[in-house]
N, C-alpha and C. Protein backbone atom coordinates (compact mmCIF):
# COMPACT_ATOMS: atom_id res chain seq x y z
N UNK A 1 7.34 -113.34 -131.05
CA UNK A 1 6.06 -113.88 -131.40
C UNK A 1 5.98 -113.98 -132.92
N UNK A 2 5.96 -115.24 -133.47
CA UNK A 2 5.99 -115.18 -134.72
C UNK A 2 4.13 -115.63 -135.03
N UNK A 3 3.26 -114.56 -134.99
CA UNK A 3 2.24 -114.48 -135.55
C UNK A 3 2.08 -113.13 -137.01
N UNK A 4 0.88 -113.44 -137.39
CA UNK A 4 0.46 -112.16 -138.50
C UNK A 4 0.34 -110.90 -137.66
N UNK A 5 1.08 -109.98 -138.11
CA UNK A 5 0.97 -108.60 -137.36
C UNK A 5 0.43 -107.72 -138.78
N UNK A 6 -0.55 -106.59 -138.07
CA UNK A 6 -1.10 -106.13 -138.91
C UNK A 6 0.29 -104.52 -139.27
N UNK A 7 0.14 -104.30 -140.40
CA UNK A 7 0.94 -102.87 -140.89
C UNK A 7 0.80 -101.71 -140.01
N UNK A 8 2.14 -101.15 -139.65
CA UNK A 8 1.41 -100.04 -138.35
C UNK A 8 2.62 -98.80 -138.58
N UNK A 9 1.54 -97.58 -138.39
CA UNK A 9 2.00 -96.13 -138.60
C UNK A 9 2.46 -96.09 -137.36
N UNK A 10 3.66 -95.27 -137.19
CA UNK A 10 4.12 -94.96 -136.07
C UNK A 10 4.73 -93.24 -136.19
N UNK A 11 4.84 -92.30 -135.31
CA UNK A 11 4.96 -91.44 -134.73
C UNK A 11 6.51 -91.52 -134.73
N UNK A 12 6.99 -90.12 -135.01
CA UNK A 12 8.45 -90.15 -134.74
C UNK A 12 8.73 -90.69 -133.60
N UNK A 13 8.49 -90.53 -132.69
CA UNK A 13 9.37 -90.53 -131.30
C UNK A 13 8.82 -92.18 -130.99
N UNK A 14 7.83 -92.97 -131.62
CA UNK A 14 7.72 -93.93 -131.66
C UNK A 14 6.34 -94.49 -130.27
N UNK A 15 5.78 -93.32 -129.55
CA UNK A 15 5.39 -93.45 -128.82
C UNK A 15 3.94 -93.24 -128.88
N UNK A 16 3.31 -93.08 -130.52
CA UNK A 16 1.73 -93.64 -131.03
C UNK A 16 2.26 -94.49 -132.62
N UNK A 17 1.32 -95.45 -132.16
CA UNK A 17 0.87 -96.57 -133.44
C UNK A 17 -0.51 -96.54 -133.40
N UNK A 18 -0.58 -96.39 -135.05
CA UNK A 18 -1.75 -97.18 -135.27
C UNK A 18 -2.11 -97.84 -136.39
N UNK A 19 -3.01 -98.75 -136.18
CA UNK A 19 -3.16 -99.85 -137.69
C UNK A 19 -4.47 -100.04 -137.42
N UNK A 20 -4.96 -101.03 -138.92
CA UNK A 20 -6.36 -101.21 -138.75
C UNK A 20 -6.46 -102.49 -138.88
N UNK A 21 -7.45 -102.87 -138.25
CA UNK A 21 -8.06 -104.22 -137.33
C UNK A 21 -8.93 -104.41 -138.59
N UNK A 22 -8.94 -105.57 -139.46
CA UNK A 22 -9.83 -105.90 -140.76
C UNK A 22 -10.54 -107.55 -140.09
N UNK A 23 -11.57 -107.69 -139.93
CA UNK A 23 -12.57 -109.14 -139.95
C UNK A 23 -13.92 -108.96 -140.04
N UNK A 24 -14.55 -109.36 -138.69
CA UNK A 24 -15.78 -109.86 -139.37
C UNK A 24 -17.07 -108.74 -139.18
N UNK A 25 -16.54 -107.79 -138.51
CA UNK A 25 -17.24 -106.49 -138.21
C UNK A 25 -16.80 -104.82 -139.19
N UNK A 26 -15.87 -105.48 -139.86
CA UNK A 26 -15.12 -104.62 -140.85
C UNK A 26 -13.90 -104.31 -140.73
N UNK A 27 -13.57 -102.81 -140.68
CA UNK A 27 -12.08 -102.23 -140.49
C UNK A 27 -12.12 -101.35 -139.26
N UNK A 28 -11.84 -101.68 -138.55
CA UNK A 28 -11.58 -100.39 -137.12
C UNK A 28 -10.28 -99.77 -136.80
N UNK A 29 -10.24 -98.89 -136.53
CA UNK A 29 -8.35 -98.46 -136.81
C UNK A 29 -8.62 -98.57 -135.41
N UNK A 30 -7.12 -99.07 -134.49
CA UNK A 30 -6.70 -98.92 -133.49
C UNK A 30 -5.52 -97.94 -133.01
N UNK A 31 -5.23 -97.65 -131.77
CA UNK A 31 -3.89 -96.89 -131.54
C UNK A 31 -3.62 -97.41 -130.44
N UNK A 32 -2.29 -97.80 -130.12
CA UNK A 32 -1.58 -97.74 -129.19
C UNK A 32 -0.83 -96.92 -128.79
N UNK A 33 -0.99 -95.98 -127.77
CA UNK A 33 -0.07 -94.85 -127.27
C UNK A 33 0.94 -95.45 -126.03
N UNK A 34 2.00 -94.70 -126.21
CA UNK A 34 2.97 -95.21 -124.98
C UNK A 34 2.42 -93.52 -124.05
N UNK A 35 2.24 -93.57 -123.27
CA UNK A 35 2.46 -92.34 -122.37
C UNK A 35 3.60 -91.62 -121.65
N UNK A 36 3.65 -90.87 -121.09
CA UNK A 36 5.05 -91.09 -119.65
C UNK A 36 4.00 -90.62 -118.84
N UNK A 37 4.84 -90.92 -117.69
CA UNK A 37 4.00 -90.38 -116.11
C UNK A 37 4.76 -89.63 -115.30
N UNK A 38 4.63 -89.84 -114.53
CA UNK A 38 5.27 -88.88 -113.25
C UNK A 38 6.55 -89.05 -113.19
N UNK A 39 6.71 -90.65 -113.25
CA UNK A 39 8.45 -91.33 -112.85
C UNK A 39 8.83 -91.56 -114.33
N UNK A 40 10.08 -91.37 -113.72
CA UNK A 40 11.14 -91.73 -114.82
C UNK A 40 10.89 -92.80 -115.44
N UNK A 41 11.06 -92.78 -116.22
CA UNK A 41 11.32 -93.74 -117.82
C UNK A 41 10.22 -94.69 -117.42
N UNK A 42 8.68 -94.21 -116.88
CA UNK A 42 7.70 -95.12 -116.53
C UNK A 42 6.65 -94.75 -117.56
N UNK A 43 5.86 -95.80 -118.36
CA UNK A 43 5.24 -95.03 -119.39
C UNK A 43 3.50 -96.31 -119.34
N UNK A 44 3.10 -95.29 -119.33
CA UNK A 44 1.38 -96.04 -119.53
C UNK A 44 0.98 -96.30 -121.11
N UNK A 45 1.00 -97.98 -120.87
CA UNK A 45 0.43 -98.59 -122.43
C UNK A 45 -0.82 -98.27 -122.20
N UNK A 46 -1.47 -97.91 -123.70
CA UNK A 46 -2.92 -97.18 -123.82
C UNK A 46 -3.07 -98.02 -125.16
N UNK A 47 -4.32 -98.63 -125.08
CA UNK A 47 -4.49 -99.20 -126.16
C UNK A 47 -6.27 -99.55 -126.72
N UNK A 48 -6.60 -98.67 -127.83
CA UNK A 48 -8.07 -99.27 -127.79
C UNK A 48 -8.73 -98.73 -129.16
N UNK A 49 -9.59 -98.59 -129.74
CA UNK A 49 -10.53 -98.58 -130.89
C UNK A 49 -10.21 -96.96 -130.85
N UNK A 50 -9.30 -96.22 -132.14
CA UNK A 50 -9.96 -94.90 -132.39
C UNK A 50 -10.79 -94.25 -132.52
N UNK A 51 -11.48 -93.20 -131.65
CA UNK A 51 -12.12 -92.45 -131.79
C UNK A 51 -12.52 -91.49 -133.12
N UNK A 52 -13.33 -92.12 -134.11
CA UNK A 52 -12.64 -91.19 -135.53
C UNK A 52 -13.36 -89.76 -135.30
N UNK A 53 -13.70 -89.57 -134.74
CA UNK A 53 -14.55 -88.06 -134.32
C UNK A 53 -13.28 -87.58 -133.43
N UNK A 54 -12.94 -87.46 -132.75
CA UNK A 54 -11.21 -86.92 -131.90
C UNK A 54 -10.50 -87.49 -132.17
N UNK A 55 -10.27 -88.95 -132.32
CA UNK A 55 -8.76 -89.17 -132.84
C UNK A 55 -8.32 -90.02 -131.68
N UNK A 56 -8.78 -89.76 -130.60
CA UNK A 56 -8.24 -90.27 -129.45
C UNK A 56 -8.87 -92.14 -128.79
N UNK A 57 -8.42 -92.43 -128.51
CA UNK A 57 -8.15 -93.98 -128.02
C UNK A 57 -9.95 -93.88 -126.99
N UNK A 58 -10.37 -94.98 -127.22
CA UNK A 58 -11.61 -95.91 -127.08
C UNK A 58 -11.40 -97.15 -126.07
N UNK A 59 -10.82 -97.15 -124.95
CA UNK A 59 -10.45 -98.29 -124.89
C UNK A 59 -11.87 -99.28 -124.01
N UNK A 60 -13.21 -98.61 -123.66
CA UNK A 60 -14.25 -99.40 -123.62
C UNK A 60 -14.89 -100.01 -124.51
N UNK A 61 -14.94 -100.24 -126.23
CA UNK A 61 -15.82 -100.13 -126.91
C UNK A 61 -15.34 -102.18 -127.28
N UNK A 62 -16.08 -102.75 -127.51
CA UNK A 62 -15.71 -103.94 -127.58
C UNK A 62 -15.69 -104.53 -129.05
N UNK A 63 -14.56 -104.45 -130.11
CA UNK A 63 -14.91 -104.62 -131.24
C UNK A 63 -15.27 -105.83 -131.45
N UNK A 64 -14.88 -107.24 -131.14
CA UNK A 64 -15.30 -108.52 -131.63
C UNK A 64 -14.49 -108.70 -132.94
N UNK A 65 -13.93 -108.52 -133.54
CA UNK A 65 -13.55 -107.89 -134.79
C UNK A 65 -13.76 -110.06 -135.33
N UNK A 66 -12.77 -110.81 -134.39
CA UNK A 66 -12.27 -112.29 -134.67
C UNK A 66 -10.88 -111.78 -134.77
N UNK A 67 -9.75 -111.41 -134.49
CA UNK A 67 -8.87 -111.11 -135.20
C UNK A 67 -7.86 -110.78 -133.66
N UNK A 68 -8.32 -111.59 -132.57
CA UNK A 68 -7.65 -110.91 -131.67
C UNK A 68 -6.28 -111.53 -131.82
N UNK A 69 -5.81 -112.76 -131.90
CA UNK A 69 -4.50 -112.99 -131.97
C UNK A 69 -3.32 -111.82 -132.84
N UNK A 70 -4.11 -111.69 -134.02
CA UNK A 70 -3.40 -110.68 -134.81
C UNK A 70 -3.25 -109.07 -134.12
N UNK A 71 -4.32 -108.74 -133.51
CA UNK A 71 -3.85 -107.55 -132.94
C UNK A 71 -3.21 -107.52 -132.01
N UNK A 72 -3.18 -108.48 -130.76
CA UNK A 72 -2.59 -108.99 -129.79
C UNK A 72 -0.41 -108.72 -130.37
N UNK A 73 -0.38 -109.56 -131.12
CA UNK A 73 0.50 -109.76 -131.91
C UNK A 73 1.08 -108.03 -132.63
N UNK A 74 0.31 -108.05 -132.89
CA UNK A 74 -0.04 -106.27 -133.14
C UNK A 74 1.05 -105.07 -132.59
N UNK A 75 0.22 -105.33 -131.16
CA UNK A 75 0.10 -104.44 -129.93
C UNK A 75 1.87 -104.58 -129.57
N UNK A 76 1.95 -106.17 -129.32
CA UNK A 76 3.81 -106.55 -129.49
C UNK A 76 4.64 -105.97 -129.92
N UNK A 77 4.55 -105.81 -131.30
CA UNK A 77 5.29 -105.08 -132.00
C UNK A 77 5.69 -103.78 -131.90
N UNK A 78 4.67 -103.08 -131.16
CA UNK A 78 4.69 -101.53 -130.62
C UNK A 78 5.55 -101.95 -130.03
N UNK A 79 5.22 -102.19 -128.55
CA UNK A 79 6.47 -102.91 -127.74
C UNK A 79 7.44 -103.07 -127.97
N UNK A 80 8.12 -103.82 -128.87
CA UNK A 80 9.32 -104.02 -129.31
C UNK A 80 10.00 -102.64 -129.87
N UNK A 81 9.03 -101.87 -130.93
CA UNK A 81 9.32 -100.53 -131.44
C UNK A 81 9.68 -99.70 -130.31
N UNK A 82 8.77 -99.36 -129.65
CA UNK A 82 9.19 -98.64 -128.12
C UNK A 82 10.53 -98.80 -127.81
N UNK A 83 10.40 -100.17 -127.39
CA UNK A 83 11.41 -100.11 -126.21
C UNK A 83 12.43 -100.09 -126.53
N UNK A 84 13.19 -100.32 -128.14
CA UNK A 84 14.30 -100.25 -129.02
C UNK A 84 14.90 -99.07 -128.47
N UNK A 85 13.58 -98.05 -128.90
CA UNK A 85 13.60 -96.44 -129.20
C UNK A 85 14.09 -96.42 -126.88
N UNK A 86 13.40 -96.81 -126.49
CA UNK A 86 13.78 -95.87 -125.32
C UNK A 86 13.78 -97.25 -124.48
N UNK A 87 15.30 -97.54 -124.40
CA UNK A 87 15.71 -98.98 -123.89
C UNK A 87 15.37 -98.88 -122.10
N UNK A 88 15.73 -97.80 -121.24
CA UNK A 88 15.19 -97.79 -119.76
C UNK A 88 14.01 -97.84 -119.62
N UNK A 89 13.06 -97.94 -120.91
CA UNK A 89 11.61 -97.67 -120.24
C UNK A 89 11.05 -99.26 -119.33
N UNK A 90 10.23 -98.29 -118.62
CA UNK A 90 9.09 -99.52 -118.02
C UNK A 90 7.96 -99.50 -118.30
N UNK A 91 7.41 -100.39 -118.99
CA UNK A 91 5.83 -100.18 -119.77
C UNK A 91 4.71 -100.64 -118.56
N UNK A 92 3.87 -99.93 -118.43
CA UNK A 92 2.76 -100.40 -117.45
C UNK A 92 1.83 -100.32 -118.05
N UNK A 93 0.45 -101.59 -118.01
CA UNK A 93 -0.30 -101.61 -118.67
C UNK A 93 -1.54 -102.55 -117.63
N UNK A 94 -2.55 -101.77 -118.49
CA UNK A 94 -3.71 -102.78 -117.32
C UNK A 94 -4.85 -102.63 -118.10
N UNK A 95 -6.32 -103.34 -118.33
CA UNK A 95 -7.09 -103.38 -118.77
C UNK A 95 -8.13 -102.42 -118.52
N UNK A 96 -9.21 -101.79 -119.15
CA UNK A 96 -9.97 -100.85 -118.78
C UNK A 96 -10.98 -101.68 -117.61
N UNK A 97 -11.07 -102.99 -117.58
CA UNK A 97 -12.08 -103.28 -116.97
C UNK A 97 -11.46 -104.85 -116.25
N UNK A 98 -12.08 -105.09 -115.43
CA UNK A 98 -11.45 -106.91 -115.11
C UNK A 98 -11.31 -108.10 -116.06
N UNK A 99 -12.45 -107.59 -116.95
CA UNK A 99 -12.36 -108.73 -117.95
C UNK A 99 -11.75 -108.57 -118.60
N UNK A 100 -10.86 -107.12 -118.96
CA UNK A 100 -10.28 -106.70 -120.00
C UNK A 100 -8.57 -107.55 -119.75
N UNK A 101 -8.25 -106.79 -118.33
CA UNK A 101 -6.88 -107.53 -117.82
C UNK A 101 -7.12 -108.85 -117.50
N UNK A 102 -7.90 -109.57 -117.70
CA UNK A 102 -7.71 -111.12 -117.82
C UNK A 102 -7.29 -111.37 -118.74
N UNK A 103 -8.16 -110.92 -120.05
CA UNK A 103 -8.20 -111.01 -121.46
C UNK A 103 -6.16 -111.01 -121.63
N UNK A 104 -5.57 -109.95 -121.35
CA UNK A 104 -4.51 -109.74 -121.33
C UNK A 104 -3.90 -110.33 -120.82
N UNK A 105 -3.87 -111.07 -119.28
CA UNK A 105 -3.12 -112.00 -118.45
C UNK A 105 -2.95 -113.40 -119.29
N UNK A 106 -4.40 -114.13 -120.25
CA UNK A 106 -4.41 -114.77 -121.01
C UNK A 106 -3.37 -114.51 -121.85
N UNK A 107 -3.58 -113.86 -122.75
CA UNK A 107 -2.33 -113.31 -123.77
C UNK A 107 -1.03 -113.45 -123.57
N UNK A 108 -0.82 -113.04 -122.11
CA UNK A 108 0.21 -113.25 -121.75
C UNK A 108 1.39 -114.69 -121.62
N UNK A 109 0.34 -115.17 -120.62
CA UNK A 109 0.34 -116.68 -120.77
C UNK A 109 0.70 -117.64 -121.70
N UNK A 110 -0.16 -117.27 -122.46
CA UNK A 110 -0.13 -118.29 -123.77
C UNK A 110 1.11 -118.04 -124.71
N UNK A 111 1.92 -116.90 -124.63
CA UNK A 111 3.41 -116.48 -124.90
C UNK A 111 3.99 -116.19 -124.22
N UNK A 112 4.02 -116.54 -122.98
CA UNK A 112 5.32 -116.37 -121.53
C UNK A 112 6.28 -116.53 -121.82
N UNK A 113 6.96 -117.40 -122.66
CA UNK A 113 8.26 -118.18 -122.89
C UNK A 113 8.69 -117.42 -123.91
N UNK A 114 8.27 -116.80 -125.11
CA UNK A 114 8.66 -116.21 -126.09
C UNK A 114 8.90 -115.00 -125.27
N UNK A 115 8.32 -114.53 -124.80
CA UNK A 115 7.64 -112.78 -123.99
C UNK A 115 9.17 -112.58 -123.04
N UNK A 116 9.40 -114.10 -122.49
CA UNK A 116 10.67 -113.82 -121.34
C UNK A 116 11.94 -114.20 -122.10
N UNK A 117 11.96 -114.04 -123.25
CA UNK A 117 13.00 -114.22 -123.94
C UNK A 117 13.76 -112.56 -124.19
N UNK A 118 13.08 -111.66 -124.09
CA UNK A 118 13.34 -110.48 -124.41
C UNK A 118 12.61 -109.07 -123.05
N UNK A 119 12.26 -109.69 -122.47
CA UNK A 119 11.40 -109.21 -121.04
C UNK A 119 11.41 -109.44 -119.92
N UNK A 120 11.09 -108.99 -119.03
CA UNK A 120 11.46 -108.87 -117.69
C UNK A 120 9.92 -108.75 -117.17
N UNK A 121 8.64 -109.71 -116.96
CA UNK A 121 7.22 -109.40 -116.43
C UNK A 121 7.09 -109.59 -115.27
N UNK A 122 6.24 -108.31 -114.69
CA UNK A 122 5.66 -108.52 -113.41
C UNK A 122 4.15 -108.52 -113.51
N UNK A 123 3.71 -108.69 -112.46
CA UNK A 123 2.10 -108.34 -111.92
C UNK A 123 2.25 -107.69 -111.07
N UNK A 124 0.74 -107.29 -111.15
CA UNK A 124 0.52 -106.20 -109.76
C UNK A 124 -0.66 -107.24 -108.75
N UNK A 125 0.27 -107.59 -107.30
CA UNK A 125 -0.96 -108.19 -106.84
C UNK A 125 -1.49 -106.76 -105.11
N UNK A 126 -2.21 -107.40 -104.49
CA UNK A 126 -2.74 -106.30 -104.14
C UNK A 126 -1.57 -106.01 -102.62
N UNK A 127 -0.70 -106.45 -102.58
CA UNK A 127 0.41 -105.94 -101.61
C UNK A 127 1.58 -105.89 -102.53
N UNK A 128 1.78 -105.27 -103.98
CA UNK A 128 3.41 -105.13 -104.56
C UNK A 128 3.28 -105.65 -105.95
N UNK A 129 4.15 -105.88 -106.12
CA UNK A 129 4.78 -106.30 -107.76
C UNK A 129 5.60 -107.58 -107.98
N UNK A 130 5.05 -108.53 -108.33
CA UNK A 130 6.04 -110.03 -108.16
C UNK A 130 6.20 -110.14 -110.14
N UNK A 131 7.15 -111.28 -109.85
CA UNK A 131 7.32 -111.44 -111.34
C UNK A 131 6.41 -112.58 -111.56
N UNK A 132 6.05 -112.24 -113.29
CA UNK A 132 4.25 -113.00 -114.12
C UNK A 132 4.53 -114.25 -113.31
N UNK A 133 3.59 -114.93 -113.02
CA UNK A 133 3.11 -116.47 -112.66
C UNK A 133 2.11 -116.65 -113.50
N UNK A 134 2.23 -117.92 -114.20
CA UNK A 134 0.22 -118.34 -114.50
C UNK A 134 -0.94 -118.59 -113.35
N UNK A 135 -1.72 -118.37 -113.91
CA UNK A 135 -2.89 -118.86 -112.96
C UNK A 135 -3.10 -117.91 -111.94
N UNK A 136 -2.38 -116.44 -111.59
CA UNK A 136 -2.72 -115.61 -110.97
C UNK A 136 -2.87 -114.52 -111.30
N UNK A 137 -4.49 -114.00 -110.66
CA UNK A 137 -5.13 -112.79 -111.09
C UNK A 137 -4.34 -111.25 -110.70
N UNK A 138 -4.27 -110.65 -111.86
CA UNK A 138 -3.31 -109.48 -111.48
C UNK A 138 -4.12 -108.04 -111.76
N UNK A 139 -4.00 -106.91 -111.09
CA UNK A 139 -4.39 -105.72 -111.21
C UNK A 139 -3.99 -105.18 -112.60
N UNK A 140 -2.36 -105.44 -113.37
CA UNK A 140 -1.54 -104.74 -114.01
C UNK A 140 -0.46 -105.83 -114.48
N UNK A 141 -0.15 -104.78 -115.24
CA UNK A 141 0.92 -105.84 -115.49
C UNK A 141 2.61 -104.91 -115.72
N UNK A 142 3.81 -105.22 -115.64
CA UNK A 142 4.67 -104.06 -115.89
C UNK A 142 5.52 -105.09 -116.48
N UNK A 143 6.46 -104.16 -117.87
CA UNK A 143 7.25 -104.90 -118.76
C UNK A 143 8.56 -104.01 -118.75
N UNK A 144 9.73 -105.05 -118.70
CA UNK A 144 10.75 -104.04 -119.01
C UNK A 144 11.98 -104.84 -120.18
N UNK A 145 12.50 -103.95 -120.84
CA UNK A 145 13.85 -104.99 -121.65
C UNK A 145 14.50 -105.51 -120.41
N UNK A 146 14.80 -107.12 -120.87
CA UNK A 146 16.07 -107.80 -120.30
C UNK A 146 17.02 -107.35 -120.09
N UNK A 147 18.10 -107.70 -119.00
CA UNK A 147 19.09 -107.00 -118.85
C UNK A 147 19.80 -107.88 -119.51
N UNK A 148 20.87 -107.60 -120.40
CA UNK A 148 21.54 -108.28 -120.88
C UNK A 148 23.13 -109.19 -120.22
């Protein structure tokens, strides 16, 4: 994705970023955390407005900032950082709300071709996991490196 990505702190192990979101509502720092879960090399993307009172991820709060391409673009770059760092992972990610994972399915979309140049996308529909299509509504979404 060759868009403006904003400057981003990262965590040794590479599995929190965060940067700050600058437009028309001000500066909001964001974080993206990678998680792990239960399964192997399966890790929950977490992504949303810092909490500056805990520290911890916001992901209801709706900034408006104008600036979504750039964070979008952003958020990528974690991604890419990640998955360098821990090449078996499988990133799973889903929106806090329906509108949120549209918002994201959009995103998606609109860089499918760049995205499957280096990725492997599925959806989650409500019997399994198929690989991304446009135009269909998904629960989730799951990313993995290409096999080479």
């Amino acid at each position: 994705m060759k868009l403006e990505k904003y400057e981003l702190k990262a965590g040794k192990q590479l599995e929190v970023f965060e940067f700050v979101s600058i437009g028309q509502n001000g500066k909001i720092p964001k974080i993206v955390q990678y998680t792990p879960t239960n399964y192997k090399d399966l890790y929950n993307l977490g992504f949303g407005d810092k909490n500056i009172e805990t520290g911890e991820i916001d992901d209801t709060v709706i900034s408006n900032n104008g600036d979504s391409e750039k964070v979008l673009a952003t958020v990528v770059a974690t991604l890419y950082a990640f998955i360098d760092k821990h090449k078996e992972a499988l990133v799973y990610a889903t929106g806090s709300t329906k509108s949120r994972t549209r918002l994201y399915r959009m995103g998606i979309t609109k860089y499918l071709d760049e995205i499957r140049e280096d990725f492997e996308i599925y959806g989650e529909i409500e019997n399994g996991w198929e690989e991304f299509r446009k135009d269909v509504e998904y629960e989730a979404f799951l990313v993995k490196l290409k096999d080479n």
